[in-house]
C-alpha atoms as a PDB file:
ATOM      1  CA  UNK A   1     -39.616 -16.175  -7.816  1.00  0.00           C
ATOM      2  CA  UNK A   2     -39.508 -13.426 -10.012  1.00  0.00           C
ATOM      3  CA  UNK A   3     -40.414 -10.946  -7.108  1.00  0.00           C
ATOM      4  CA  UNK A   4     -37.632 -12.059  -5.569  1.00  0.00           C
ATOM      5  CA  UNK A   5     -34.958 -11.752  -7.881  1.00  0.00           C
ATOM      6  CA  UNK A   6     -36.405  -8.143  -8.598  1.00  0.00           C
ATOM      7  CA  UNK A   7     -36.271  -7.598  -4.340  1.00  0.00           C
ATOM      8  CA  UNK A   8     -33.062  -8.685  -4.151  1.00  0.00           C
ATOM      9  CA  UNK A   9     -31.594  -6.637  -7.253  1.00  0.00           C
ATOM     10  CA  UNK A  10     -33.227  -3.678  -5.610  1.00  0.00           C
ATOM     11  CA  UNK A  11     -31.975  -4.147  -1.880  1.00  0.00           C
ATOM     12  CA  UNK A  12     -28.567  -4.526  -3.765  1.00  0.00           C
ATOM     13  CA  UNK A  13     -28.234  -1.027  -5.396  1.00  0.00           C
ATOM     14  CA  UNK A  14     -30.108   0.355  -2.449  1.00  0.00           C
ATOM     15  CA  UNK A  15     -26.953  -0.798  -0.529  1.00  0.00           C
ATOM     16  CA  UNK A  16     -24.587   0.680  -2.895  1.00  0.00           C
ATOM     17  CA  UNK A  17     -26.432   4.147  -3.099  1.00  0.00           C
ATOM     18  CA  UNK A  18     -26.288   4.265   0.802  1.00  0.00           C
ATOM     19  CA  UNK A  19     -22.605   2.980   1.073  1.00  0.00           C
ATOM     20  CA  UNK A  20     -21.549   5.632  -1.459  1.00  0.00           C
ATOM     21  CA  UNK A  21     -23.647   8.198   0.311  1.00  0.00           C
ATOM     22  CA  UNK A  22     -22.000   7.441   3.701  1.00  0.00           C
ATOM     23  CA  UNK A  23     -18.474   5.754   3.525  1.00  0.00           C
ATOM     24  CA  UNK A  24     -16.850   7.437   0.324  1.00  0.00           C
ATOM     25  CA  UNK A  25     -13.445   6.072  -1.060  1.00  0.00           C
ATOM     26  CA  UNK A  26     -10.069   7.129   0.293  1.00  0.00           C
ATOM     27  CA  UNK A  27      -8.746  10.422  -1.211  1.00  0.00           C
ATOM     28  CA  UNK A  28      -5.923   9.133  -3.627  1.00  0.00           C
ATOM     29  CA  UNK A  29      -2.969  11.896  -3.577  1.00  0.00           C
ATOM     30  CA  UNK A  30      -1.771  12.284  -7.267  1.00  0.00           C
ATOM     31  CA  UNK A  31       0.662  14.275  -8.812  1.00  0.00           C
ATOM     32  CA  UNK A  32       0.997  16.443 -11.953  1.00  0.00           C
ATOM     33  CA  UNK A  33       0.613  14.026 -14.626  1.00  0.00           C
ATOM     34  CA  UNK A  34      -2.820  11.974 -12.610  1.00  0.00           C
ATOM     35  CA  UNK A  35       0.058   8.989 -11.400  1.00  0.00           C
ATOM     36  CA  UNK A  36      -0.250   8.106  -7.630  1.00  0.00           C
ATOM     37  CA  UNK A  37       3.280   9.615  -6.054  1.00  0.00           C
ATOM     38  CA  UNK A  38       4.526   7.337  -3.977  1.00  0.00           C
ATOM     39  CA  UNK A  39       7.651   5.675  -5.430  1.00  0.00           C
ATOM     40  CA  UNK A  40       8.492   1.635  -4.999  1.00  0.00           C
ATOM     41  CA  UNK A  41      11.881   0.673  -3.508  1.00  0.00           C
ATOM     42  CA  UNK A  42      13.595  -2.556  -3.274  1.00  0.00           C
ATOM     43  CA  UNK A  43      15.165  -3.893   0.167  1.00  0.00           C
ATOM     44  CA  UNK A  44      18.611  -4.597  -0.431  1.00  0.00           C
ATOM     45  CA  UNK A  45      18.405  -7.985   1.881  1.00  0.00           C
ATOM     46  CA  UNK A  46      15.665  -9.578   0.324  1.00  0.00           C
ATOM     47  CA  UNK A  47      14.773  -8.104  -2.783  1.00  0.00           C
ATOM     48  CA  UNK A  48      11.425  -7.621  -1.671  1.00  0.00           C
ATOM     49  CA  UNK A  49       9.595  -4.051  -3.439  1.00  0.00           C
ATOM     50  CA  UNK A  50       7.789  -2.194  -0.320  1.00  0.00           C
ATOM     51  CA  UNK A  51       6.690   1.384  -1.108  1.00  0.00           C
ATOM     52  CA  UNK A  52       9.341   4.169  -0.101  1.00  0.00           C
ATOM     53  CA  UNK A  53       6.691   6.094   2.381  1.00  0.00           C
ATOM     54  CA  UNK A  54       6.506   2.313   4.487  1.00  0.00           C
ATOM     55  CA  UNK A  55      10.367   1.685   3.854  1.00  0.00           C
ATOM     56  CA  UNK A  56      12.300   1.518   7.251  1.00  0.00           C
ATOM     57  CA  UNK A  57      15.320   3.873   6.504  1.00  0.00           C
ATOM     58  CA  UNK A  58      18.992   2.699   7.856  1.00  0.00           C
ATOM     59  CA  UNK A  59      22.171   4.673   7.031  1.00  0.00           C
ATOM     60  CA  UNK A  60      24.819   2.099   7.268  1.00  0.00           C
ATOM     61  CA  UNK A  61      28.838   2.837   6.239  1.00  0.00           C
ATOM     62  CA  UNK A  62      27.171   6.415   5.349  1.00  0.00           C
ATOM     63  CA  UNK A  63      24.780   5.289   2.656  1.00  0.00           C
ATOM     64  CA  UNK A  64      20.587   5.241   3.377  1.00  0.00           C
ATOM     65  CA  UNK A  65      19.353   1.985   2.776  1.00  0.00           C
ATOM     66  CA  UNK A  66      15.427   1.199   2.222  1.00  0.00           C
ATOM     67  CA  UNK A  67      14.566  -2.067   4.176  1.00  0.00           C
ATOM     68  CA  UNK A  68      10.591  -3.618   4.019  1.00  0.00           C
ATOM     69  CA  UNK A  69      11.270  -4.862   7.887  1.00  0.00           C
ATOM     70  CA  UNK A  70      13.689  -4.232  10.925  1.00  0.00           C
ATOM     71  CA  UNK A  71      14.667  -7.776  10.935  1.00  0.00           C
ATOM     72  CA  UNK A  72      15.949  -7.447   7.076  1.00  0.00           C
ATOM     73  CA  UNK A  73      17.728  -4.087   7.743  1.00  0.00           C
ATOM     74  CA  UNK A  74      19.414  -5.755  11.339  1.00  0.00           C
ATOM     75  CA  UNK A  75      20.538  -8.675   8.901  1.00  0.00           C
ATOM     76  CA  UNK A  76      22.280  -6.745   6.286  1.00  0.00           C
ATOM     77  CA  UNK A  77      23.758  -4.360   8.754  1.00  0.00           C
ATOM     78  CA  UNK A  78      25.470  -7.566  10.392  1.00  0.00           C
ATOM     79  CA  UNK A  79      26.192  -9.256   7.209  1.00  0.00           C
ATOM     80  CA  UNK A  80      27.657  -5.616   5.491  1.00  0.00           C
ATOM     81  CA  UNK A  81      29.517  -5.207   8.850  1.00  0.00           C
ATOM     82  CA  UNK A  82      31.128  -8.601   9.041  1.00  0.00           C
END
């Protein structure tokens, strides 16, 4: 049993050394201070935070508007129009 556990501990940081070896982590782009940049906006519609890179931009009556979706940025276009 013990032989086992010990096979099994060993198989497991085997794994890790190899996935580290061969898939390394995403490059994280970071500014000055060491923060991630990338800067959270809220959709006006439905208050929902999406981050401003994903955002789907709208001007609307000359202002630029963040929305998380199309469908949230169609409905407060109608609803601002109206």
């Amino acid at each position: 049993m013990i032989r086992f556990l010990i096979f099994v501990i060993l198989a497991y940081v085997a794994y890790r050394v190899v996935k580290a070896v061969f898939w390394p982590k995403e490059k994280t782009i970071r500014g000055p201070e060491g923060g991630v940049i990338d800067e959270m906006v809220q959709d006006p519609y439905c208050k929902t935070y999406v981050p401003k890179r994903e955002a789907v931009k709208k001007t609307i009556g000359g202002e630029t508007f963040s929305f998380c979706s199309e469908a949230c940025a169609a409905k407060f276009e109608s609803e601002k129009g109206a």
